[in-house]
N, C-alpha and C. Protein backbone atom coordinates (compact mmCIF):
# COMPACT_ATOMS: atom_id res chain seq x y z
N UNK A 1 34.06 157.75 15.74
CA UNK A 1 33.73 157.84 17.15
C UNK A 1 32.26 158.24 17.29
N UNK A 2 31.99 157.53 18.39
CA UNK A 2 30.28 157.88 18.66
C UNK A 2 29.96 159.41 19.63
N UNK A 3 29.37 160.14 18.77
CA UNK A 3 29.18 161.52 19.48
C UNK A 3 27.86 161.08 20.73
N UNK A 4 28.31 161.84 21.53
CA UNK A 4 27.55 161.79 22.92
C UNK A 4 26.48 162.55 22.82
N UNK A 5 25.32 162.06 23.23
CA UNK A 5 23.90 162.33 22.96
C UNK A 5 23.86 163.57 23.58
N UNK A 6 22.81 164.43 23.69
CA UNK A 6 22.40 165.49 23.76
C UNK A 6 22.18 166.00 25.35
N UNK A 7 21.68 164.69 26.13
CA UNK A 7 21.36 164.28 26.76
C UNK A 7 22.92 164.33 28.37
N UNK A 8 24.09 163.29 27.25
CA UNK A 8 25.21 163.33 28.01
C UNK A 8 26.34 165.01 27.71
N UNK A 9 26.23 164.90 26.75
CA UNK A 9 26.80 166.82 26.54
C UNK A 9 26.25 167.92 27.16
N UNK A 10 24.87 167.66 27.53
CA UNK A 10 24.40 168.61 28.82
C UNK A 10 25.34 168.24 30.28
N UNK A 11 25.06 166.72 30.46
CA UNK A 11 25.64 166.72 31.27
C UNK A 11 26.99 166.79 31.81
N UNK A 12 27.82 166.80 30.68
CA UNK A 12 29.49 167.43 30.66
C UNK A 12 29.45 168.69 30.90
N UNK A 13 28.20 169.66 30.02
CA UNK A 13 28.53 170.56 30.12
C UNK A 13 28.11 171.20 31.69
N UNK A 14 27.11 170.68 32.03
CA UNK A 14 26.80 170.96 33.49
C UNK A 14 27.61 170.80 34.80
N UNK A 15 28.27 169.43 34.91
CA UNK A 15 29.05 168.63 35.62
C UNK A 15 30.95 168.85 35.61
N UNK A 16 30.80 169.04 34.22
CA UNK A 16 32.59 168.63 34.08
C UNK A 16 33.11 169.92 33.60
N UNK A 17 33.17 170.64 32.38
CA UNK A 17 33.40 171.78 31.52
C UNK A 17 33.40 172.99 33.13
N UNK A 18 32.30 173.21 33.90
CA UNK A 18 32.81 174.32 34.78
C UNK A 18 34.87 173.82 36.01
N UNK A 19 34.77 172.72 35.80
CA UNK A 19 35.57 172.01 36.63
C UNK A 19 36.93 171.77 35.77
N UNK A 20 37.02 172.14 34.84
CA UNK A 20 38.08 171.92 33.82
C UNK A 20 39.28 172.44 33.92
N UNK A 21 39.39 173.75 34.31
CA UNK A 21 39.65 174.69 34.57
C UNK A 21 41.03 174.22 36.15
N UNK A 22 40.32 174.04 36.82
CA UNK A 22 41.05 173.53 38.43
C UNK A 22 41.69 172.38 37.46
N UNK A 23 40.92 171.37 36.87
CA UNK A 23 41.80 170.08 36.25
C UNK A 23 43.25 170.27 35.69
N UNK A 24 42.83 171.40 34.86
CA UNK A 24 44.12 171.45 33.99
C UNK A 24 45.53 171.91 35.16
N UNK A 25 44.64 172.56 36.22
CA UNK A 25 45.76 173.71 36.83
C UNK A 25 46.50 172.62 37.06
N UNK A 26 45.77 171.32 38.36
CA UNK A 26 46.09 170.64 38.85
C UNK A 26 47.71 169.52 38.03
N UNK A 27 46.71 168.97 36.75
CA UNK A 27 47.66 168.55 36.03
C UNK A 27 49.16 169.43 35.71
N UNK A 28 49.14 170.75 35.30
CA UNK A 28 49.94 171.55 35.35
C UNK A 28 50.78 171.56 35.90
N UNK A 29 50.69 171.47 37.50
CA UNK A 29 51.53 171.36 38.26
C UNK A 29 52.16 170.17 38.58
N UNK A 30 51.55 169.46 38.09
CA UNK A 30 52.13 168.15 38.03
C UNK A 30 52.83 167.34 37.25
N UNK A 31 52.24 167.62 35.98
CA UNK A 31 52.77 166.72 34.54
C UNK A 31 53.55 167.64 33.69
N UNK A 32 54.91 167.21 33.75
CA UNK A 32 55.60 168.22 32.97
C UNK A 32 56.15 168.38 31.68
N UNK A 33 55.74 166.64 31.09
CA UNK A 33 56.23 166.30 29.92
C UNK A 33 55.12 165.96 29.13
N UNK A 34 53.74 166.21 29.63
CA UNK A 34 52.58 165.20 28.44
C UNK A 34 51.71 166.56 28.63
N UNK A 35 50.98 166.60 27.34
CA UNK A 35 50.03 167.29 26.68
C UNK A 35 49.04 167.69 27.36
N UNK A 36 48.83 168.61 28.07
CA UNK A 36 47.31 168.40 29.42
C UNK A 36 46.16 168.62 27.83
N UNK A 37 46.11 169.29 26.87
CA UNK A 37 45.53 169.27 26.27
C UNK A 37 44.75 168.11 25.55
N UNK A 38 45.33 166.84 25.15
CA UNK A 38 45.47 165.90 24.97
C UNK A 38 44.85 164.71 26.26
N UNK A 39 45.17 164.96 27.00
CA UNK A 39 44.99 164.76 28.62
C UNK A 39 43.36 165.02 28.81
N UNK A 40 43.02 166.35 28.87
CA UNK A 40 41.38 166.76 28.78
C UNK A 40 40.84 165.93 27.63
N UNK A 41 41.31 165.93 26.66
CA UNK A 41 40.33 165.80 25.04
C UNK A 41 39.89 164.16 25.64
N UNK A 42 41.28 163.35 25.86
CA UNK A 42 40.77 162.20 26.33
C UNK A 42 39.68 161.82 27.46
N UNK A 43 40.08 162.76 28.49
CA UNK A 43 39.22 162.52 29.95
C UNK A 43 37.35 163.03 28.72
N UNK A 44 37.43 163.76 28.31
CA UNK A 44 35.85 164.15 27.70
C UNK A 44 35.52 162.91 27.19
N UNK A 45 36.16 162.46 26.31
CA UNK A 45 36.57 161.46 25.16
C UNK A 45 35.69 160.00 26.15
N UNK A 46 35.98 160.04 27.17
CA UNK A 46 35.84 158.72 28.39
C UNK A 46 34.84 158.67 28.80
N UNK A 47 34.67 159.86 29.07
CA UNK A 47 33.34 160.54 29.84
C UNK A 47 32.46 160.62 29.08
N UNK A 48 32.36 160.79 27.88
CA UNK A 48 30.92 160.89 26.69
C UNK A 48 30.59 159.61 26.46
N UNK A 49 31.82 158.34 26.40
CA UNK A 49 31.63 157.18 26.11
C UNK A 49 30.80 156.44 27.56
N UNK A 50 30.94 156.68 28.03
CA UNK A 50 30.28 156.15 29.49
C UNK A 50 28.67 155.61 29.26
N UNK A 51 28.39 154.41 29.43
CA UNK A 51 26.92 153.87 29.40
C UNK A 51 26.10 154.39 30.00
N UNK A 52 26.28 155.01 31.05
CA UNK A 52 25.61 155.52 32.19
C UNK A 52 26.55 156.41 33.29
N UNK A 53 25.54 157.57 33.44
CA UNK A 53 26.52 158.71 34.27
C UNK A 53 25.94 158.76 35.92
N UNK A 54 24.13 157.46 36.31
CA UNK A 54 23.79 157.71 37.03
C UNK A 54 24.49 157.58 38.36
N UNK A 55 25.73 156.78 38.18
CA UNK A 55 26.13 156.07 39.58
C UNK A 55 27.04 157.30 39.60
N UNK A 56 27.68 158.25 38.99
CA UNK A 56 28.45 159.29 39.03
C UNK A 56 28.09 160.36 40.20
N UNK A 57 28.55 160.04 41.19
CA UNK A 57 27.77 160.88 42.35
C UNK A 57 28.60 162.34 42.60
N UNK A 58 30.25 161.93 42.22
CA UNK A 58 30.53 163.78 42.44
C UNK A 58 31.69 163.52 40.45
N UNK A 59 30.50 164.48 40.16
CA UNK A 59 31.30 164.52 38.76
C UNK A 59 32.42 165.30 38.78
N UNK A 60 32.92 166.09 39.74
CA UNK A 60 34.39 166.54 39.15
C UNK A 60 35.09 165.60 39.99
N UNK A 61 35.13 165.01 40.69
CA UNK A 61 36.32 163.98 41.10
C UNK A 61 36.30 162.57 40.41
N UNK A 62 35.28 162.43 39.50
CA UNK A 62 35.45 161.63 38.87
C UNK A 62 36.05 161.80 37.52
N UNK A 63 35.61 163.18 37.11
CA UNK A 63 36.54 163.62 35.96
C UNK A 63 38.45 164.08 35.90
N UNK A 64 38.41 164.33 37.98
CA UNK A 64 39.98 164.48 38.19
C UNK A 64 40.36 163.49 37.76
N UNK A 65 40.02 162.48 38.73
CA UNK A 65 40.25 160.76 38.65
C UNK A 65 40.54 160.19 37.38
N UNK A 66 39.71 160.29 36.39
CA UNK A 66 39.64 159.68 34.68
C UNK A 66 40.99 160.46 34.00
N UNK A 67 41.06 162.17 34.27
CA UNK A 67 42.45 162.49 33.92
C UNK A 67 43.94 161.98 34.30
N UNK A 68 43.70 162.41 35.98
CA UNK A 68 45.50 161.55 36.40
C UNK A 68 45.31 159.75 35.88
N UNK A 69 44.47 159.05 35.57
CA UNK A 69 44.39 157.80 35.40
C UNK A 69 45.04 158.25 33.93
N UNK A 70 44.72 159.13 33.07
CA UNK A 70 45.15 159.17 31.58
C UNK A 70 46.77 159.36 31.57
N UNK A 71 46.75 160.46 32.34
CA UNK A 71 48.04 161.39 32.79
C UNK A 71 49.00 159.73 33.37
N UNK A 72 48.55 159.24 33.86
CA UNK A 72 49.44 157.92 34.68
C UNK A 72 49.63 157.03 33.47
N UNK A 73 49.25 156.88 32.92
CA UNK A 73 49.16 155.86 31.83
C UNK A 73 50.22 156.51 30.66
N UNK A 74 49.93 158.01 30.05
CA UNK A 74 51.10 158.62 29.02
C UNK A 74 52.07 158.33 29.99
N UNK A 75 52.54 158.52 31.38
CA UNK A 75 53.65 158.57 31.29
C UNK A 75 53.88 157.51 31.72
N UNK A 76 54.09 156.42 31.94
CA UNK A 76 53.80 154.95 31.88
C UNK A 76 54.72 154.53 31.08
N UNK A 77 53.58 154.76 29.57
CA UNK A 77 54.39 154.39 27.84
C UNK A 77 55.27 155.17 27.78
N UNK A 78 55.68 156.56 28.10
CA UNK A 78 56.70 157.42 27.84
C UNK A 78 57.78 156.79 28.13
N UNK A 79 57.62 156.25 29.35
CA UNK A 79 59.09 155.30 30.22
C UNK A 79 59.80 154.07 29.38
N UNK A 80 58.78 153.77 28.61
CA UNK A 80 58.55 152.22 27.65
C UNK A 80 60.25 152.59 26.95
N UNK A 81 61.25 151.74 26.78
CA UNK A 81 62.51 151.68 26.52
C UNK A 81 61.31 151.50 24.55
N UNK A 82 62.01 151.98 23.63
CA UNK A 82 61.41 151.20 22.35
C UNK A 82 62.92 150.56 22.01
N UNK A 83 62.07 149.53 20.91
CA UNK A 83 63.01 147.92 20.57
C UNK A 83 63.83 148.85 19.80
N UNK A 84 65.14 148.37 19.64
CA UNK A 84 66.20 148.38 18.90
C UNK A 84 66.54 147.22 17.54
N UNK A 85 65.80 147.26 16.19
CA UNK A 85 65.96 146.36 15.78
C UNK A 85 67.37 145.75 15.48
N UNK A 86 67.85 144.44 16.03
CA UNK A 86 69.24 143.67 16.10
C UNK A 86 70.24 144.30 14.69
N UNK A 87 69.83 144.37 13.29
CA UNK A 87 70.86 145.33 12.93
C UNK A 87 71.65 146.30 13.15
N UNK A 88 70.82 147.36 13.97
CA UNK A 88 71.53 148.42 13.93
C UNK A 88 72.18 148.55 15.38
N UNK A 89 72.59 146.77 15.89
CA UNK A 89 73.99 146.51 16.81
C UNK A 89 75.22 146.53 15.88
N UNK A 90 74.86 146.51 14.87
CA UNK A 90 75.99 146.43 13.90
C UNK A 90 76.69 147.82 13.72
N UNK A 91 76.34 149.17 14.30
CA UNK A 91 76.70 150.19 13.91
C UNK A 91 77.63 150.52 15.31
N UNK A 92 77.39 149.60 16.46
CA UNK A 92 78.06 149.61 17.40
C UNK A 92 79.34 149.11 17.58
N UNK A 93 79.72 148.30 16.53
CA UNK A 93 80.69 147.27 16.59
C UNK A 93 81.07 146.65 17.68
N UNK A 94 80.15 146.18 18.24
CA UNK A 94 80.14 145.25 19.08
C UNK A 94 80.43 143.76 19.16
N UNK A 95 81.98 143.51 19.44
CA UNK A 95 81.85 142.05 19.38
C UNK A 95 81.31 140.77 19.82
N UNK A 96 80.61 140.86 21.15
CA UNK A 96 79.94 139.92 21.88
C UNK A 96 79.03 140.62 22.40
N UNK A 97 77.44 140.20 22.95
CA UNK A 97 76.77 140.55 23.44
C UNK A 97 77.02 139.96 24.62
N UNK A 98 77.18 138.58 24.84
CA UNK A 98 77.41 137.85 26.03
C UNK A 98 78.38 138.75 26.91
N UNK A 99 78.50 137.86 27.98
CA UNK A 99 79.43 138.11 29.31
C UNK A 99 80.44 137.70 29.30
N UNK A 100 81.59 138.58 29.33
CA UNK A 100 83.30 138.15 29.40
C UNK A 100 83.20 136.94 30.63
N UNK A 101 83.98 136.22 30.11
CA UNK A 101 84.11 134.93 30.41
C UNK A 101 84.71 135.19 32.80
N UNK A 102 85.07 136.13 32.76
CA UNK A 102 85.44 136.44 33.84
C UNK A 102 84.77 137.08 34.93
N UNK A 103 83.15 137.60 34.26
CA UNK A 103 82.27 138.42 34.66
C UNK A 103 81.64 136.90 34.51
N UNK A 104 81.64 136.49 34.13
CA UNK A 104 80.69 135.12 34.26
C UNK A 104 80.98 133.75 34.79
N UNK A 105 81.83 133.95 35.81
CA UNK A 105 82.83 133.29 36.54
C UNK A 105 82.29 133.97 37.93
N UNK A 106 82.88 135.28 38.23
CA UNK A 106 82.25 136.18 38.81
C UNK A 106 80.56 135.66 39.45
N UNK A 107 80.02 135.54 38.55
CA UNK A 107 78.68 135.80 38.66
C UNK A 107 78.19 134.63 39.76
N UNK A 108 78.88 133.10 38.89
CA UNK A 108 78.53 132.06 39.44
C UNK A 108 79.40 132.06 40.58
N UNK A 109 80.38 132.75 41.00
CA UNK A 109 80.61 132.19 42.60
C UNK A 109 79.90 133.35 43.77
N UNK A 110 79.37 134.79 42.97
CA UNK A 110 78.52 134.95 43.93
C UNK A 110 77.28 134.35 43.82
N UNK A 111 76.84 133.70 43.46
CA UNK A 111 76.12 132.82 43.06
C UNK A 111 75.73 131.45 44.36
N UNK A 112 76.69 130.98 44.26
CA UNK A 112 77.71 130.10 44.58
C UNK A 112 77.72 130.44 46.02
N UNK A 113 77.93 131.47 46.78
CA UNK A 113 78.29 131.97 47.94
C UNK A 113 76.84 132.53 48.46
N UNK A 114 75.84 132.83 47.87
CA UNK A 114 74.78 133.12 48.28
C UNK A 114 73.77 131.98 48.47
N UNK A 115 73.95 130.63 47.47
CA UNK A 115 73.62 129.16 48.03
C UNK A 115 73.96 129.00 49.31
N UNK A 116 74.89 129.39 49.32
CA UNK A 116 75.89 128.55 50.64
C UNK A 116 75.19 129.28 51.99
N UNK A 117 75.27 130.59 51.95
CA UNK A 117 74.16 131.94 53.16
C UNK A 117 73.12 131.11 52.82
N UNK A 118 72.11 131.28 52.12
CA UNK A 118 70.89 130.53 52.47
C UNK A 118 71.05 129.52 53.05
N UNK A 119 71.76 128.33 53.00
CA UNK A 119 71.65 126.85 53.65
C UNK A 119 71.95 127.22 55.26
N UNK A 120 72.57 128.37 55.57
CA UNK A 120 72.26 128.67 56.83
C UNK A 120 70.50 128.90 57.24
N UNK A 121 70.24 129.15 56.80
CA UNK A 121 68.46 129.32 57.47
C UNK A 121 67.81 128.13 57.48
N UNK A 122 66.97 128.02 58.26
CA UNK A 122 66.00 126.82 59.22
C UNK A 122 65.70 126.41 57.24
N UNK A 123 65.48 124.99 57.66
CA UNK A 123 65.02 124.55 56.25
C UNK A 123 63.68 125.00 55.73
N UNK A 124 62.44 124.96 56.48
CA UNK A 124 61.34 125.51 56.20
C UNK A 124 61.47 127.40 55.83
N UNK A 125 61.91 127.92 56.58
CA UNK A 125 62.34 129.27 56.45
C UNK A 125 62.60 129.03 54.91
N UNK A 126 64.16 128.50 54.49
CA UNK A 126 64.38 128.35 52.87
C UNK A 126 63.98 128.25 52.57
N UNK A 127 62.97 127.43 52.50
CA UNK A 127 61.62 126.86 51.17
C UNK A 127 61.17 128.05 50.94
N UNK A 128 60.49 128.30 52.33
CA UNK A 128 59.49 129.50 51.89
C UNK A 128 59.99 130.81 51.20
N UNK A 129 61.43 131.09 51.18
CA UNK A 129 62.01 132.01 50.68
C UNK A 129 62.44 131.86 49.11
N UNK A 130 62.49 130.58 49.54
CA UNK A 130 62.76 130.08 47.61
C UNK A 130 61.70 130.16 46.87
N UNK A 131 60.58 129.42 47.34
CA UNK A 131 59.58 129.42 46.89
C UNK A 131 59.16 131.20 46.41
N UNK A 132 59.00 131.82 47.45
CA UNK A 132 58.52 133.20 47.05
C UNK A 132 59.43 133.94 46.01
N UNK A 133 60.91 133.94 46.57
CA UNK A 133 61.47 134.58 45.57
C UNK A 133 61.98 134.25 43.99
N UNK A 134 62.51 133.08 44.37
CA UNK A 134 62.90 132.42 42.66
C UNK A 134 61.82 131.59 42.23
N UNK A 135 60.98 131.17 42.56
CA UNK A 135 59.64 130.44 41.59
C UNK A 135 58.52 131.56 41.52
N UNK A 136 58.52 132.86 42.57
CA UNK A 136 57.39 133.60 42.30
C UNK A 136 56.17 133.63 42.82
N UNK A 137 56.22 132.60 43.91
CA UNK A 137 54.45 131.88 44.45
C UNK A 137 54.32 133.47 44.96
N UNK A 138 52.81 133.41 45.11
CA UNK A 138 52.64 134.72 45.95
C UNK A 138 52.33 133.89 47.45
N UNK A 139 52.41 134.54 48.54
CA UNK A 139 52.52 134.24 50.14
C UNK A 139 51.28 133.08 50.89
N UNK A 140 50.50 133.28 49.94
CA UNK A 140 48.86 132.16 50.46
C UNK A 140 49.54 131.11 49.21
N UNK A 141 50.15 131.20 48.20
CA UNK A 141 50.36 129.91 47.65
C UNK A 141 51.85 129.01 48.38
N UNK A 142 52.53 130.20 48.97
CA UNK A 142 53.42 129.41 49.51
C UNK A 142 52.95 128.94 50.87
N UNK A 143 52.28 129.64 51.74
CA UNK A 143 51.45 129.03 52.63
C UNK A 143 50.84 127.62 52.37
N UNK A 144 50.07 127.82 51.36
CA UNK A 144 49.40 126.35 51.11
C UNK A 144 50.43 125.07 50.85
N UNK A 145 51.53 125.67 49.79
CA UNK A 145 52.04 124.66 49.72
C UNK A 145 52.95 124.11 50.85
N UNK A 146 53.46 124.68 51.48
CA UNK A 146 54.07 124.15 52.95
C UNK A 146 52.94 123.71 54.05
N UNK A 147 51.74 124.39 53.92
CA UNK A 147 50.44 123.91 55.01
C UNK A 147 50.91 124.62 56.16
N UNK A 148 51.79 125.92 56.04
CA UNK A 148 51.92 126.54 57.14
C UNK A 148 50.80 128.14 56.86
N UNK A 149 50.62 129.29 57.73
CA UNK A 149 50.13 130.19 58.04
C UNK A 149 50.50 130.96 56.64
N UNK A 150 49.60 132.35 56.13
CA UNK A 150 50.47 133.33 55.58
C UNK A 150 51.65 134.09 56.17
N UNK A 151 50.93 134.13 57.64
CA UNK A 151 51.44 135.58 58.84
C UNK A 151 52.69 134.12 58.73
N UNK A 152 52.86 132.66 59.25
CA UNK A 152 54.06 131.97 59.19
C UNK A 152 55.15 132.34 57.83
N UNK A 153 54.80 132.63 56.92
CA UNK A 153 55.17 132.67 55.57
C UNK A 153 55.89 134.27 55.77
N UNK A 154 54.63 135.32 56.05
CA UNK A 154 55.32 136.75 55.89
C UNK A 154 56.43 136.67 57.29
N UNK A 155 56.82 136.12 58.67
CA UNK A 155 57.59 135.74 59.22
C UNK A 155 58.90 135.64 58.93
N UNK A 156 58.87 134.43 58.00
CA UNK A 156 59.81 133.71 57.69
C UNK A 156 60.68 134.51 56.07
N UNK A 157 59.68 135.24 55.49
CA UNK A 157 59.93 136.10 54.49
C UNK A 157 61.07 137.34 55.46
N UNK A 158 60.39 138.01 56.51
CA UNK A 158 61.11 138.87 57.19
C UNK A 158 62.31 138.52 57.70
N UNK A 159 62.77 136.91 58.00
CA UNK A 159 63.73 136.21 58.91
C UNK A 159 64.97 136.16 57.97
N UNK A 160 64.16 135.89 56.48
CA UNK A 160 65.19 135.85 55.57
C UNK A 160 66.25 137.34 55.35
N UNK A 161 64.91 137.90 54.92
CA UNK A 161 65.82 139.15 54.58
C UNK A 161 66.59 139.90 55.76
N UNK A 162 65.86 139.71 56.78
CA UNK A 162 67.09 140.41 57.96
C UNK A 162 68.71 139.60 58.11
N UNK A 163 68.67 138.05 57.66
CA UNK A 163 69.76 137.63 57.88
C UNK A 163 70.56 137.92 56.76
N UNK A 164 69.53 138.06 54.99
CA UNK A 164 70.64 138.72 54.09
C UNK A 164 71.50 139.84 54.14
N UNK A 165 70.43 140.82 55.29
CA UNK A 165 71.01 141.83 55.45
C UNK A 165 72.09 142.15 55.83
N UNK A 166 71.97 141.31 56.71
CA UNK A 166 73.26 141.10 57.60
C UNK A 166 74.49 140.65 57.41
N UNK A 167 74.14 139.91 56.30
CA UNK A 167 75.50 139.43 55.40
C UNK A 167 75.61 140.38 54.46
N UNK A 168 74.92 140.65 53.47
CA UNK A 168 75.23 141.42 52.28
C UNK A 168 75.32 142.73 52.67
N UNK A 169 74.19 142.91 53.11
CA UNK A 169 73.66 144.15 52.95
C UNK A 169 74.26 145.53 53.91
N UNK A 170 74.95 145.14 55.26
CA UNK A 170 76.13 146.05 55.81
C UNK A 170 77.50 145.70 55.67
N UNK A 171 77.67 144.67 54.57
CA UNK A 171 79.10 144.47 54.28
C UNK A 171 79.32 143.41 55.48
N UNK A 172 78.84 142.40 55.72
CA UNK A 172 79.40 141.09 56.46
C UNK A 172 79.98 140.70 55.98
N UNK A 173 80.91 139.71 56.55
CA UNK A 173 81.96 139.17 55.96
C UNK A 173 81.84 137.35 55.42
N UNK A 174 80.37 136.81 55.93
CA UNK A 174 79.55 135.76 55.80
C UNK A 174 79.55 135.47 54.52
N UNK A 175 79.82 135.72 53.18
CA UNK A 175 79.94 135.53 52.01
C UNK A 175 80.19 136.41 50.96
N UNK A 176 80.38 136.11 49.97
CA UNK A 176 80.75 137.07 48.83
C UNK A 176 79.72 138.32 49.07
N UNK A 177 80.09 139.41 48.39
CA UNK A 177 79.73 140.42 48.01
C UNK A 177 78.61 140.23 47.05
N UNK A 178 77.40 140.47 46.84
CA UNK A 178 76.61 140.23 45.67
C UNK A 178 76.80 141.30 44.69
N UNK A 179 76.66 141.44 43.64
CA UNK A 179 76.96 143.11 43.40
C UNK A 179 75.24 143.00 42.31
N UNK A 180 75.34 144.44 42.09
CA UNK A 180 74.14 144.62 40.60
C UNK A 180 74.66 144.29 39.38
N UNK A 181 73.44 143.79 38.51
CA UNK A 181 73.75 142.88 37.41
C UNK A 181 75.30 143.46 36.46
N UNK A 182 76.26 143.58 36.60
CA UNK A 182 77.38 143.59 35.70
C UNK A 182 77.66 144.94 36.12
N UNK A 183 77.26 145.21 37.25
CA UNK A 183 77.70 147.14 37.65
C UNK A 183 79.17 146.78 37.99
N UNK A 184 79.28 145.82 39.08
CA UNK A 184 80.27 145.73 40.12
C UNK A 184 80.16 146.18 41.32
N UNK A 185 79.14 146.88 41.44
CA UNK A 185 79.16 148.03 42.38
C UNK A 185 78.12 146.88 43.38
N UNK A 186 78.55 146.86 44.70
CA UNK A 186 77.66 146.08 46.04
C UNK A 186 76.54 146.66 45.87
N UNK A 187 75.21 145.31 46.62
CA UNK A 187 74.05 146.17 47.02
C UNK A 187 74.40 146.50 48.42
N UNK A 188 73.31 147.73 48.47
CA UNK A 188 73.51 148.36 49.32
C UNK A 188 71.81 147.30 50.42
N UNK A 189 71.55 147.55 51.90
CA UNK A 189 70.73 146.74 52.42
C UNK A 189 68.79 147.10 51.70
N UNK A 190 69.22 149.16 51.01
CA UNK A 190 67.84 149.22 50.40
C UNK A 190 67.66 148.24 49.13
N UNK A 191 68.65 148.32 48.66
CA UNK A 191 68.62 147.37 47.21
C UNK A 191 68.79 145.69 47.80
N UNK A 192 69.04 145.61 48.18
CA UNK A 192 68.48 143.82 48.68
C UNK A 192 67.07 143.82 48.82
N UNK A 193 66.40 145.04 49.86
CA UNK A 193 65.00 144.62 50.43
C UNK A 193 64.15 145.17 49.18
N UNK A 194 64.81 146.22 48.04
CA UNK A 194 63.93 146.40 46.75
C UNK A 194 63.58 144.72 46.19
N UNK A 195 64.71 144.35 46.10
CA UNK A 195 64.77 143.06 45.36
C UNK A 195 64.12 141.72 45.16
N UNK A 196 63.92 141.82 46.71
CA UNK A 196 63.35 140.68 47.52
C UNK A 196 62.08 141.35 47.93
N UNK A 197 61.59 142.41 47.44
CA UNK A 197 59.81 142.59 47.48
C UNK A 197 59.32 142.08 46.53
């Protein structure tokens, strides 16, 4: 690692090192599972590496800033599920990974029944809902590709989900039940509109 000139270690020590102090508290109260120690070493670590400190106009909020950005990031990877290498399914005795043939029956007629609710909405409305949700366009590409408005697009995005709501989402009687992936358990109308953001 490249040690920070003489030059920038004054200026940590001038700028950041009196401010360290509030940093850590701050983190403290906040981060309850990651290293604030570790946390600082890095934020210095960032801050020495820096090409230039002139555009740095308030150095302790830029040194808060560089920490919770570190602090956001450990716990980020902390969340990270790690791989399970496929052998050691073998200690599970697990006979199928797939879906019982009845859960996957299941699946396709709510499936099946949620085709059928959509073909109720204006045909353009559908597109634009298909488009956004199962291909992914973001709202100016589905705009473009229909040659209608965004604000037409975020509209018709809103038209959708109020009518899913209305079926799924307070228990209408307009089609199957959708449930969460292999729970069984219904969405509820927050978990539709999670879904469909």
């Amino acid at each position: 690692m490249k040690l920070p000139s003489n030059d920038r270690a004054r200026w940590l020590a001038q700028h950041v090192v009196p401010h360290e102090r509030s940093i850590r508290s701050w983190l403290g109260r906040r981060t309850h599972d990651l290293d604030i120690d570790d946390i600082i070493q890095e934020m210095y670590a960032r801050l020495a590496a820096m090409d230039d400190v002139e555009g740095v106009r308030n150095p302790r909020q830029y040194a808060a800033q560089t920490a919770i950005s570190i602090a956001l990031n450990l716990a980020r990877h902390a969340r990270v599920v790690p791989m399970i290498p496929l052998g050691d399914f073998e200690d599970f005795r697990l006979v199928s990974l797939e879906p019982s043939p009845e859960h996957a029956l299941n699946a396709q007629e709510e499936l099946r029944a949620l085709e059928r609710s959509l073909q109720e909405l204006p045909g353009l409305c559908r597109t634009a809902f298909l488009l956004r949700r199962v291909e992914g366009l973001s709202q100016k590409e589905v705009a473009e590709r229909l040659g209608i408005s965004v604000k037409t697009v975020e509209k018709y995005m809103a038209k959708s989900v109020r009518f899913l709501l209305q079926i799924y989402g307070r228990g209408g009687s307009g089609g199957a039940l959708v449930s969460k992936e292999g729970s069984g358990e219904d969405i509820s109308g927050k978990d539709l509109v999670k879904l469909l953001k």
